[in-house]
Protein backbone atom coordinates (compact mmCIF):
# COMPACT_ATOMS: atom_id res chain seq x y z
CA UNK A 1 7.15 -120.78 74.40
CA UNK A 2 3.60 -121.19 73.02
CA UNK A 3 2.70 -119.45 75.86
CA UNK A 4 4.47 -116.77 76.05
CA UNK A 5 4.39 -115.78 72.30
CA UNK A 6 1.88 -112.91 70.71
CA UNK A 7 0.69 -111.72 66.95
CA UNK A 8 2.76 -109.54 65.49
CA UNK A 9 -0.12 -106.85 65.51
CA UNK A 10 0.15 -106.98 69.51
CA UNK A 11 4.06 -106.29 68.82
CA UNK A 12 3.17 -103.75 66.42
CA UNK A 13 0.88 -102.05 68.10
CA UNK A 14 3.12 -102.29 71.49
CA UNK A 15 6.20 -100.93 69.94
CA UNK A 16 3.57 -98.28 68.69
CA UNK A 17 2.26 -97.64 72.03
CA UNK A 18 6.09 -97.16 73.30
CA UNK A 19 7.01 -94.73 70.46
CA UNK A 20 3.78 -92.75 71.00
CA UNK A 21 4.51 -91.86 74.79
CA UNK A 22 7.93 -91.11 74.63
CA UNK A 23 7.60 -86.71 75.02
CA UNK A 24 10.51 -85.86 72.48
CA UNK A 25 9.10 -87.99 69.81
CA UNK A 26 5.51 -86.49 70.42
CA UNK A 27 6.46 -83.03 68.53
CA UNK A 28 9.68 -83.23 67.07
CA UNK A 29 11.43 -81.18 64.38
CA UNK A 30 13.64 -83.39 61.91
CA UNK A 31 15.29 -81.46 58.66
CA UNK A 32 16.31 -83.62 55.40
CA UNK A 33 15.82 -83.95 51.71
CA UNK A 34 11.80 -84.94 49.99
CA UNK A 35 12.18 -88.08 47.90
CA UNK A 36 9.59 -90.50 46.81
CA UNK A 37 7.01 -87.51 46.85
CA UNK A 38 3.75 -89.24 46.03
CA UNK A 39 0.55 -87.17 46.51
CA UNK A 40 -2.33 -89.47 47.16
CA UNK A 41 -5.81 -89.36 45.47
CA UNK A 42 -7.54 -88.83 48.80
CA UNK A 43 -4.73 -85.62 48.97
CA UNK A 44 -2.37 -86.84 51.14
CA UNK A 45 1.03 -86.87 50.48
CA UNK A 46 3.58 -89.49 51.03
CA UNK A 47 7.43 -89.33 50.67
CA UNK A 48 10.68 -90.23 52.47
CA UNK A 49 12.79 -87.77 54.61
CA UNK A 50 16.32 -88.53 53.84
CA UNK A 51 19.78 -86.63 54.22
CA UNK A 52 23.56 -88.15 53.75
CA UNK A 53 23.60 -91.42 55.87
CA UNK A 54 19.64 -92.45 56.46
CA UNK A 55 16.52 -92.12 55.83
CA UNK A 56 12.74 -92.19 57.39
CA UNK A 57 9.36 -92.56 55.71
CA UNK A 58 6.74 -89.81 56.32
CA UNK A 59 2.78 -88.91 55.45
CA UNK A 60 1.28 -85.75 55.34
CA UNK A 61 -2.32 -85.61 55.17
CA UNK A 62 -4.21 -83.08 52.78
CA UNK A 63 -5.74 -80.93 55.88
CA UNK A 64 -1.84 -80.08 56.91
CA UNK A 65 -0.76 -79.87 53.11
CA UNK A 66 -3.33 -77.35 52.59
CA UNK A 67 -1.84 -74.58 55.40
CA UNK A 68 1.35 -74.23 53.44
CA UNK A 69 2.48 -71.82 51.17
CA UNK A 70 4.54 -73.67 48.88
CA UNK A 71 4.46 -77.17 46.81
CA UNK A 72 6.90 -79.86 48.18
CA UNK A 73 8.87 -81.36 45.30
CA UNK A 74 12.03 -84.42 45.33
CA UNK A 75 15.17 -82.48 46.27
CA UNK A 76 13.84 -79.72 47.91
CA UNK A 77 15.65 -79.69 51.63
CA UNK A 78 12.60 -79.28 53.89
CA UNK A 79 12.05 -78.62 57.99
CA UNK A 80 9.31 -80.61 59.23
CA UNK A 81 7.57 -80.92 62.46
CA UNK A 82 5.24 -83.93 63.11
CA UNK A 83 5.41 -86.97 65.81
CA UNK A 84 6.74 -90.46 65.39
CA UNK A 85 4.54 -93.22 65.30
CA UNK A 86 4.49 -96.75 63.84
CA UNK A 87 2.29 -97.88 61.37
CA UNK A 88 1.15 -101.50 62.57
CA UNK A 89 -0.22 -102.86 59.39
CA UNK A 90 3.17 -102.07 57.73
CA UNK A 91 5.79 -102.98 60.65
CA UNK A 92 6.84 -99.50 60.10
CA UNK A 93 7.70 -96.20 62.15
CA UNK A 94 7.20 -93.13 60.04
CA UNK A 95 7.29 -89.13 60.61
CA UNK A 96 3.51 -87.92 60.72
CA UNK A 97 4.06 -84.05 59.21
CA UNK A 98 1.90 -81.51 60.49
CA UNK A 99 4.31 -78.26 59.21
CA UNK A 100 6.72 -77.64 56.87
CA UNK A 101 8.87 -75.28 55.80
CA UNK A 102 11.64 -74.77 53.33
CA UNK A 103 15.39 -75.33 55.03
CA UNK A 104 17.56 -72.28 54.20
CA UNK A 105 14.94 -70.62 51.91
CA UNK A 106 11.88 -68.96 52.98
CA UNK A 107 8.59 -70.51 52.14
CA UNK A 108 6.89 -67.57 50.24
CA UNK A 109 9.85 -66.89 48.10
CA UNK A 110 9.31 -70.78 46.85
CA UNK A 111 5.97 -70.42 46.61
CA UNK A 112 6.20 -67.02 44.58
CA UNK A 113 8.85 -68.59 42.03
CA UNK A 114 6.25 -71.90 41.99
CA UNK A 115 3.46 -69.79 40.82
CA UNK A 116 5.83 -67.73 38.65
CA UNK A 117 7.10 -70.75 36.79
CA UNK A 118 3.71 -71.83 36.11
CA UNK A 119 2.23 -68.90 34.74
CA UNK A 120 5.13 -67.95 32.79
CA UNK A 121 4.76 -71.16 30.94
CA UNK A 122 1.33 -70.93 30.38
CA UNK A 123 2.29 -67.31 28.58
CA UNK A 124 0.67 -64.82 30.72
CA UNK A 125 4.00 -63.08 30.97
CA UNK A 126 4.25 -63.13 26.93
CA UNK A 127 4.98 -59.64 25.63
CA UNK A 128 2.75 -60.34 22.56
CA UNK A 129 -0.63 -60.05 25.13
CA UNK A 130 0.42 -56.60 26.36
CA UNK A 131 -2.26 -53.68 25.95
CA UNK A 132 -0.80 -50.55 24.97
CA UNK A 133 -1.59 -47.74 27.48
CA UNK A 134 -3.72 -45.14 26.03
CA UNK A 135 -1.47 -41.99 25.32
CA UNK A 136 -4.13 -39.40 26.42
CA UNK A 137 -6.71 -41.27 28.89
CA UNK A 138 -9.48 -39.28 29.93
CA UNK A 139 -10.63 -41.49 33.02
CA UNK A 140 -7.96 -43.01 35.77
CA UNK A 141 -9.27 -46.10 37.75
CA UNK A 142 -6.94 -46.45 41.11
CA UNK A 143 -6.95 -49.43 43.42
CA UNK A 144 -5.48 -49.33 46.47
CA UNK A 145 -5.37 -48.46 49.77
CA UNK A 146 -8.06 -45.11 50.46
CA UNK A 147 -5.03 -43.67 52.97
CA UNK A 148 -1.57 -43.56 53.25
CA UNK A 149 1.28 -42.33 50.85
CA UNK A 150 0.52 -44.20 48.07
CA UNK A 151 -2.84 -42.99 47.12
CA UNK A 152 -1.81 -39.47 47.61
CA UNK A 153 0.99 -39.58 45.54
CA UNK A 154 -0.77 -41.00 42.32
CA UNK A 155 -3.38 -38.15 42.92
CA UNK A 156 -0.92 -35.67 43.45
CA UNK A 157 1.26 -36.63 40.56
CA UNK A 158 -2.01 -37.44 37.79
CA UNK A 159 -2.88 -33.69 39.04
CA UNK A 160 0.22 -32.01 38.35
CA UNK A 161 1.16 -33.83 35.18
CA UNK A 162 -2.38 -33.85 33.37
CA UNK A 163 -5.47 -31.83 34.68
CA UNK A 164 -8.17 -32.52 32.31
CA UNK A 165 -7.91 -36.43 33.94
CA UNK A 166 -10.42 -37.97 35.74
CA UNK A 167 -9.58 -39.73 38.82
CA UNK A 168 -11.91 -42.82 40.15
CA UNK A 169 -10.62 -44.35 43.27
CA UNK A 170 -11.91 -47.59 44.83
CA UNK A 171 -10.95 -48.13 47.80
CA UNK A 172 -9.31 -51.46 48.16
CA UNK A 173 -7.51 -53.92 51.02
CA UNK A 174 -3.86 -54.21 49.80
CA UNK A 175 -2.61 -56.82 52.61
CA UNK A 176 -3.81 -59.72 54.31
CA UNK A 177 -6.03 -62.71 53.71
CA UNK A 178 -8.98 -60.84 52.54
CA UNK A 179 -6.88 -58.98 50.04
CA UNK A 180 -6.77 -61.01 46.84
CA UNK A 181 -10.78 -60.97 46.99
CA UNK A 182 -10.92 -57.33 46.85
CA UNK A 183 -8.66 -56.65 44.47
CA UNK A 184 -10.31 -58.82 42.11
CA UNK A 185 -13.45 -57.44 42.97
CA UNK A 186 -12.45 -53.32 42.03
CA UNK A 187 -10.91 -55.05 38.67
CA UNK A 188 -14.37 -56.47 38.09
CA UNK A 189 -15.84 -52.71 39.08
CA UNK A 190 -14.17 -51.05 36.06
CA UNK A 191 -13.18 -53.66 33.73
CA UNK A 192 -17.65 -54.99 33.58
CA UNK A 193 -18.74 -51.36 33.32
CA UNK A 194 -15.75 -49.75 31.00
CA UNK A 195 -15.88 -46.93 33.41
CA UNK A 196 -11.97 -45.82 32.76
CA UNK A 197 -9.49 -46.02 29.64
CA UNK A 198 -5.97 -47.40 32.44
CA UNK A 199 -6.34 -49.36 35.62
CA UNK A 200 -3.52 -48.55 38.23
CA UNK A 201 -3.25 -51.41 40.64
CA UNK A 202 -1.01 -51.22 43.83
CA UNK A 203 0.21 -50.26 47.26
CA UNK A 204 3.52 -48.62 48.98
CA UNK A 205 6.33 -50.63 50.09
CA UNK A 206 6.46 -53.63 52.86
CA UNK A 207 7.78 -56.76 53.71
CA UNK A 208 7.41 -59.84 51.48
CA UNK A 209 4.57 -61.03 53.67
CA UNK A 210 2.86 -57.11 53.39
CA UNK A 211 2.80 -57.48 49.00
CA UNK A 212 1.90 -61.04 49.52
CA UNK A 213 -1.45 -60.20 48.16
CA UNK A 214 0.04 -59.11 44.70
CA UNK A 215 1.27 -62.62 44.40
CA UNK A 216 -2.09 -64.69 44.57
CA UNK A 217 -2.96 -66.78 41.18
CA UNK A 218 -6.49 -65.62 41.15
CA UNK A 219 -5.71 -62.24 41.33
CA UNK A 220 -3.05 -62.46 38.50
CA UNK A 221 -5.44 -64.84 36.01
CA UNK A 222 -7.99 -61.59 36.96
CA UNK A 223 -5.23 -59.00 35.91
CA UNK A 224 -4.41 -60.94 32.44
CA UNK A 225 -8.19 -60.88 31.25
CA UNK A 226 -9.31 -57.49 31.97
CA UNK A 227 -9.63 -55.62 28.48
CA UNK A 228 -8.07 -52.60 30.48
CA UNK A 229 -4.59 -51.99 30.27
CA UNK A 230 -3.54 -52.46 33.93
CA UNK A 231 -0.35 -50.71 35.21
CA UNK A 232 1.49 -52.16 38.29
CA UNK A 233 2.61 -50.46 41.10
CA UNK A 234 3.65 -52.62 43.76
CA UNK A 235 6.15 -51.47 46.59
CA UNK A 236 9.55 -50.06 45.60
CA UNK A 237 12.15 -50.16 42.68
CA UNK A 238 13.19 -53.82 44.18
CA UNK A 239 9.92 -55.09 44.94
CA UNK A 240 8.73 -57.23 42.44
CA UNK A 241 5.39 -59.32 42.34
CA UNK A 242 3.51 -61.82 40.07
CA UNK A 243 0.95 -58.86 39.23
CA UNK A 244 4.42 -56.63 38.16
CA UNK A 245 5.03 -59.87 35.42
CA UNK A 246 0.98 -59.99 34.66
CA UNK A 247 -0.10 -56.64 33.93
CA UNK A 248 0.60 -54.36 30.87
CA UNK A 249 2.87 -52.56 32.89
CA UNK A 250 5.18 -52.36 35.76
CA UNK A 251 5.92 -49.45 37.33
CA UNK A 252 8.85 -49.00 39.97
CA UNK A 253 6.18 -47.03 42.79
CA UNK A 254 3.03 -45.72 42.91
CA UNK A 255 4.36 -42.02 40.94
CA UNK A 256 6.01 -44.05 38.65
CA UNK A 257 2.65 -45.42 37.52
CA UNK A 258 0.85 -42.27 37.82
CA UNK A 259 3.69 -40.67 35.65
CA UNK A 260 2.88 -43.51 32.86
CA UNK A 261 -0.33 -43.49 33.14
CA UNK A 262 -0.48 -39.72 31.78
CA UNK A 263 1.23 -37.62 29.39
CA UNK A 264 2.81 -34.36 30.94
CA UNK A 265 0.38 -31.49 30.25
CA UNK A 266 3.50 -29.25 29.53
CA UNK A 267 5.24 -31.26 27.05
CA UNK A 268 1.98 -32.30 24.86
CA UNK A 269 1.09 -28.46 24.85
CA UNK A 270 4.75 -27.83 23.82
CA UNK A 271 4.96 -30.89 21.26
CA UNK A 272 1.03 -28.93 19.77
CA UNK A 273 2.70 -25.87 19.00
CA UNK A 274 6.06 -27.71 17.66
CA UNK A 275 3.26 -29.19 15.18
CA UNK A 276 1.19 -26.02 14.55
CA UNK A 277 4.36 -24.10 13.80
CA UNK A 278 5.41 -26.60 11.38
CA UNK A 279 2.42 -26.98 9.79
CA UNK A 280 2.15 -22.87 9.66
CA UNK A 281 5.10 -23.25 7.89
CA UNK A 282 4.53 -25.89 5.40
CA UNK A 283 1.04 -23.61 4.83
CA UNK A 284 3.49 -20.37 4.24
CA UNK A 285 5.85 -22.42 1.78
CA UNK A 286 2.64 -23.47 -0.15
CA UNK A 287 0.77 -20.12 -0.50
CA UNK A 288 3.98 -19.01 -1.65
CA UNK A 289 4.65 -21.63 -4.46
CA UNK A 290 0.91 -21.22 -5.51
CA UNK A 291 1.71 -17.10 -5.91
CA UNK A 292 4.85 -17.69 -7.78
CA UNK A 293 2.80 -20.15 -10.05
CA UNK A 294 -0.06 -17.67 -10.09
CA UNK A 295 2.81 -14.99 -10.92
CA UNK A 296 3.94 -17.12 -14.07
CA UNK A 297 0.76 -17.48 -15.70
CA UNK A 298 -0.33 -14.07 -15.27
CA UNK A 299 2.68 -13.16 -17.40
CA UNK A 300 2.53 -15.86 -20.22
CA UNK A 301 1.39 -15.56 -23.50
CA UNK A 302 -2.43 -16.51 -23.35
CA UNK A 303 -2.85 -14.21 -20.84
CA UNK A 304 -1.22 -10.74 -21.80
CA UNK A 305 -1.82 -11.53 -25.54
CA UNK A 306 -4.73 -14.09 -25.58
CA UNK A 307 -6.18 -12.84 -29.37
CA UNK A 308 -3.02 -14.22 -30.32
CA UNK A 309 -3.53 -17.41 -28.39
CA UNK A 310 -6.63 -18.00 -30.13
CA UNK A 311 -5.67 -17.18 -33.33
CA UNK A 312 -2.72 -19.46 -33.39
CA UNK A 313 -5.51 -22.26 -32.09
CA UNK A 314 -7.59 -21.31 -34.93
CA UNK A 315 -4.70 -21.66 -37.48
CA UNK A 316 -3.79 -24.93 -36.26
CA UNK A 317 -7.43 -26.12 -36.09
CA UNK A 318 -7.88 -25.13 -39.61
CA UNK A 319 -4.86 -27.39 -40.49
CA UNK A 320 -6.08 -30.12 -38.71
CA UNK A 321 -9.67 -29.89 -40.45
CA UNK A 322 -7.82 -29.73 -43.83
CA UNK A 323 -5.53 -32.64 -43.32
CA UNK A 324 -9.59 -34.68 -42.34
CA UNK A 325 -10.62 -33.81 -45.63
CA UNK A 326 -8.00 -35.21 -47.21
CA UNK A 327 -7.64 -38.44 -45.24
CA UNK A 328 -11.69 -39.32 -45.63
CA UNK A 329 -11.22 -37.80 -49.31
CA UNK A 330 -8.48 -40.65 -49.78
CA UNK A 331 -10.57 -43.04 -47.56
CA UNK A 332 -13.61 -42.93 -49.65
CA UNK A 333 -11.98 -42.98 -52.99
CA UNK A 334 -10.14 -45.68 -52.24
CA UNK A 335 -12.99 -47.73 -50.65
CA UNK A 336 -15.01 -46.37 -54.66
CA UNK A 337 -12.34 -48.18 -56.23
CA UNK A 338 -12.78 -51.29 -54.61
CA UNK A 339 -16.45 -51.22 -54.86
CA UNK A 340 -16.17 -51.13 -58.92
CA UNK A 341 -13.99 -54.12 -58.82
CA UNK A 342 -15.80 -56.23 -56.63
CA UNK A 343 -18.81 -55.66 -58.46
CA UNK A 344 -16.88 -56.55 -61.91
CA UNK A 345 -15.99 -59.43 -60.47
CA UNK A 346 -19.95 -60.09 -59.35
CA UNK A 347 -20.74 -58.73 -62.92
CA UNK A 348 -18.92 -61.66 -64.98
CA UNK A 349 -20.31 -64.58 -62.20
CA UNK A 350 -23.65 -63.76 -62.88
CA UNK A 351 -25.05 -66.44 -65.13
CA UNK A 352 -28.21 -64.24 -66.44
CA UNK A 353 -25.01 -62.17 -68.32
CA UNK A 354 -24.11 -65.49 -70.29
CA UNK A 355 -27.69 -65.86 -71.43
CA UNK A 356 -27.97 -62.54 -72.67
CA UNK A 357 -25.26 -63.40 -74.93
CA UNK A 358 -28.11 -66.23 -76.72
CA UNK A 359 -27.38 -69.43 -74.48
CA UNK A 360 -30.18 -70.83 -72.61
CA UNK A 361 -30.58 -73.29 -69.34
CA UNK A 362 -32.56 -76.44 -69.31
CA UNK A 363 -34.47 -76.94 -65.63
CA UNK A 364 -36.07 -80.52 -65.15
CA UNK A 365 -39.48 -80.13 -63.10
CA UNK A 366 -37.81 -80.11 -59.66
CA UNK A 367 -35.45 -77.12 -60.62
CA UNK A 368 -32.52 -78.65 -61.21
CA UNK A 369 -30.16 -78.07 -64.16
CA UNK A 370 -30.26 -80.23 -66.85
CA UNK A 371 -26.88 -80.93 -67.97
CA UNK A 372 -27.13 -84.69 -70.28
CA UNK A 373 -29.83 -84.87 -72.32
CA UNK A 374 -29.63 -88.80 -70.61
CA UNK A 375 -31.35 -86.93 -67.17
CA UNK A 376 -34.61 -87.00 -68.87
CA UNK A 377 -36.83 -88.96 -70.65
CA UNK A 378 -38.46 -89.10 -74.29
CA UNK A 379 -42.14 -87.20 -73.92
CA UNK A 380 -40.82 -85.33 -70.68
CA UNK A 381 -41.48 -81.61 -70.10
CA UNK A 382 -38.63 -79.37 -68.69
CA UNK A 383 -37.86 -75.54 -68.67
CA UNK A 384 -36.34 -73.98 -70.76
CA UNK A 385 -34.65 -70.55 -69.82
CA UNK A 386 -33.29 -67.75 -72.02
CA UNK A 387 -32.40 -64.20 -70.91
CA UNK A 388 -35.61 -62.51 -71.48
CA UNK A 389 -37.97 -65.32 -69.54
CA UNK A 390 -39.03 -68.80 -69.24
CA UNK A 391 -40.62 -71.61 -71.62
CA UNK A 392 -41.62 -75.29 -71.08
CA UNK A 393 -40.02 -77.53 -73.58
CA UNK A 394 -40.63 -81.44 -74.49
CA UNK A 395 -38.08 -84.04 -75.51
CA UNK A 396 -38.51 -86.01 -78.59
């Protein structure tokens, strides 16, 4: 037995050898369910194929992620296409994926409601970072396509509806690969320079692989910061596109936009002489009401009879200058009246008054009134004051 026995890498790598040159299992297609999904940090991916009775491990690597157009997730029901082969280190047989594509459900429409979740939870669908679109722009940017229907109906309708606009076309790829770039690239052309007041973005109508351009991330994070309002105008009525959700506006078609983007000549000349008439009349009613005033006091009393007028002024004037004399008369006999009786009050506090009556004061030598005869001393001099003047006295 020791003899005949071998490692289990020679088994592994034998049963890996079989597996790996039987021709069905070289490029097979198996369908099932992604669980497990585990993206690696080197970017590949690693997850189990499974459906209602079994189940088979399977890698991806990053090169092969990279060419599709959506992001796997757990539960989504998935075609892929790969080879079997066993992994020797592991014991294990796995599915190496080298496509994918969604079972039942196209692959772009995933990937366009992928990148439509994300953005619309980052809030560059919010209503709140809409630009309004200028009512009367004088300059129309236009990116699309230089020929076909599209670009001659914007023209043609922009033309009809509003004249006086200017019209600046750059010419633009609107499908394939390339597209994305060069849409972002006319954005940058009038958005840097300022060079028109409403950017009209779009394309006719196609296949969900022809507007596949409109629904590139780069192109709608592009769309969201341009400081232009941007109208959309992707396709048909039905066609809808993660630049339609982006932009400022969405317009069903390309004459849809063109109709938004400018007021109808007719109508804003119609809605100017609406206003002019009405403000014609509002001028009428007021010349009138300023007459009739006018009228009124060309017929009153100061003005047919204005001697009387004044007179009556100067009656009343003389009445008011009487009724002044007579208050200040009142005022300053009133305040004379007080004045004597403060000052008899003053009068009978004065102290020289009670020494004109024959009393005197007695003032020791610092000035201070000498009321006991115990405040001084035998032999001391003090003042003596009577009404008409001063003396110095001594005590005995």
């Amino acid at each position: 037995m020791e003899n005949r026995a071998i490692t289990v890498t020679q088994l592994n790598n034998y049963i890996k050898g079989i597996l790996e040159n039987i021709p069905p299992l070289r490029d097979i297609y198996v369908k099932g369910e992604i669980s497990n999904y585990s993206p690696n940090r080197t970017g590949h991916v690693f997850f189990t194929l499974k459906d209602e009775g079994s189940l088979i491990p399977a890698v991806m690597f990053k090169y092969d992620l990279s060419q599709i157009t959506f992001k796997p997730e757990n539960g989504m029901k998935v075609i892929c296409r790969g080879r079997i082969s066993a992994y020797p280190a592991q014991g294990k047989y796995q599915l190496y994926v080298s496509e994918m594509t969604p079972d039942g459900v196209g692959s772009l429409y995933i990937a366009f409601e992928q990148l439509k979740a994300k953005l619309a939870e980052e809030g560059l669908f919010d209503e709140r970072h809409k630009k309004p679109i200028p009512k009367i722009p004088h300059r129309i940017g236009i990116i699309t396509a230089p020929t076909g229907a599209a670009v001659r109906d914007m023209i043609t309708v922009t033309g009809r509806r509003f004249p006086a606009a200017e019209i600046r076309l750059y010419p633009s790829l609107v499908q394939g690969e390339n597209a994305p770039a060069d849409l972002i690239k006319a954005i940058d052309y009038f958005d840097k320079e300022g060079k028109c007041d409403v950017i009209i973005i779009g394309r006719g109508g196609g296949s969900i692989e022809d507007l596949w351009a409109f629904n590139n991330e780069a192109l709608a994070r592009r769309i969201f910061a341009c400081r232009i309002p941007v109208i959309s105008a992707v396709g048909h009525e039905t066609d809808f596109t993660i630049a339609d959700f982006v932009a400022d506006k969405r317009a069903p078609t390309p004459s849809a936009a063109a109709e938004i983007a400018v007021p109808d000549a007719k109508d804003t000349k119609r809605q100017l002489l609406n206003v002019s008439k009405r403000l014609e009349s509002i001028l009428n009613m007021n010349i009138k009401d300023r007459r009739v005033r006018v009228k009124e006091l060309a017929s009153s009393r100061a003005m047919t009879v204005p001697r009387s007028a004044i007179d009556e002024k100067r009656l009343a004037l003389s009445a008011l200058d009487n009724r002044m004399c007579r208050t200040a008369d009142g005022i300053l006999h009133r305040a004379g009246v007080k004045k004597n009786t403060l000052c008899a009050k003053l009068e009978s506090l004065n102290p020289l008054a009670i020494l004109a009556r024959g009393y005197g004061a007695a003032f020791d030598k610092d000035g201070k009134v000498i009321k006991s005869i115990s405040q001084i001393n035998s032999g001391e001099v003090f003042t003596l004051r009577l009404s008409d003047g001063e003396m110095e006295a001594i005590k005995k």
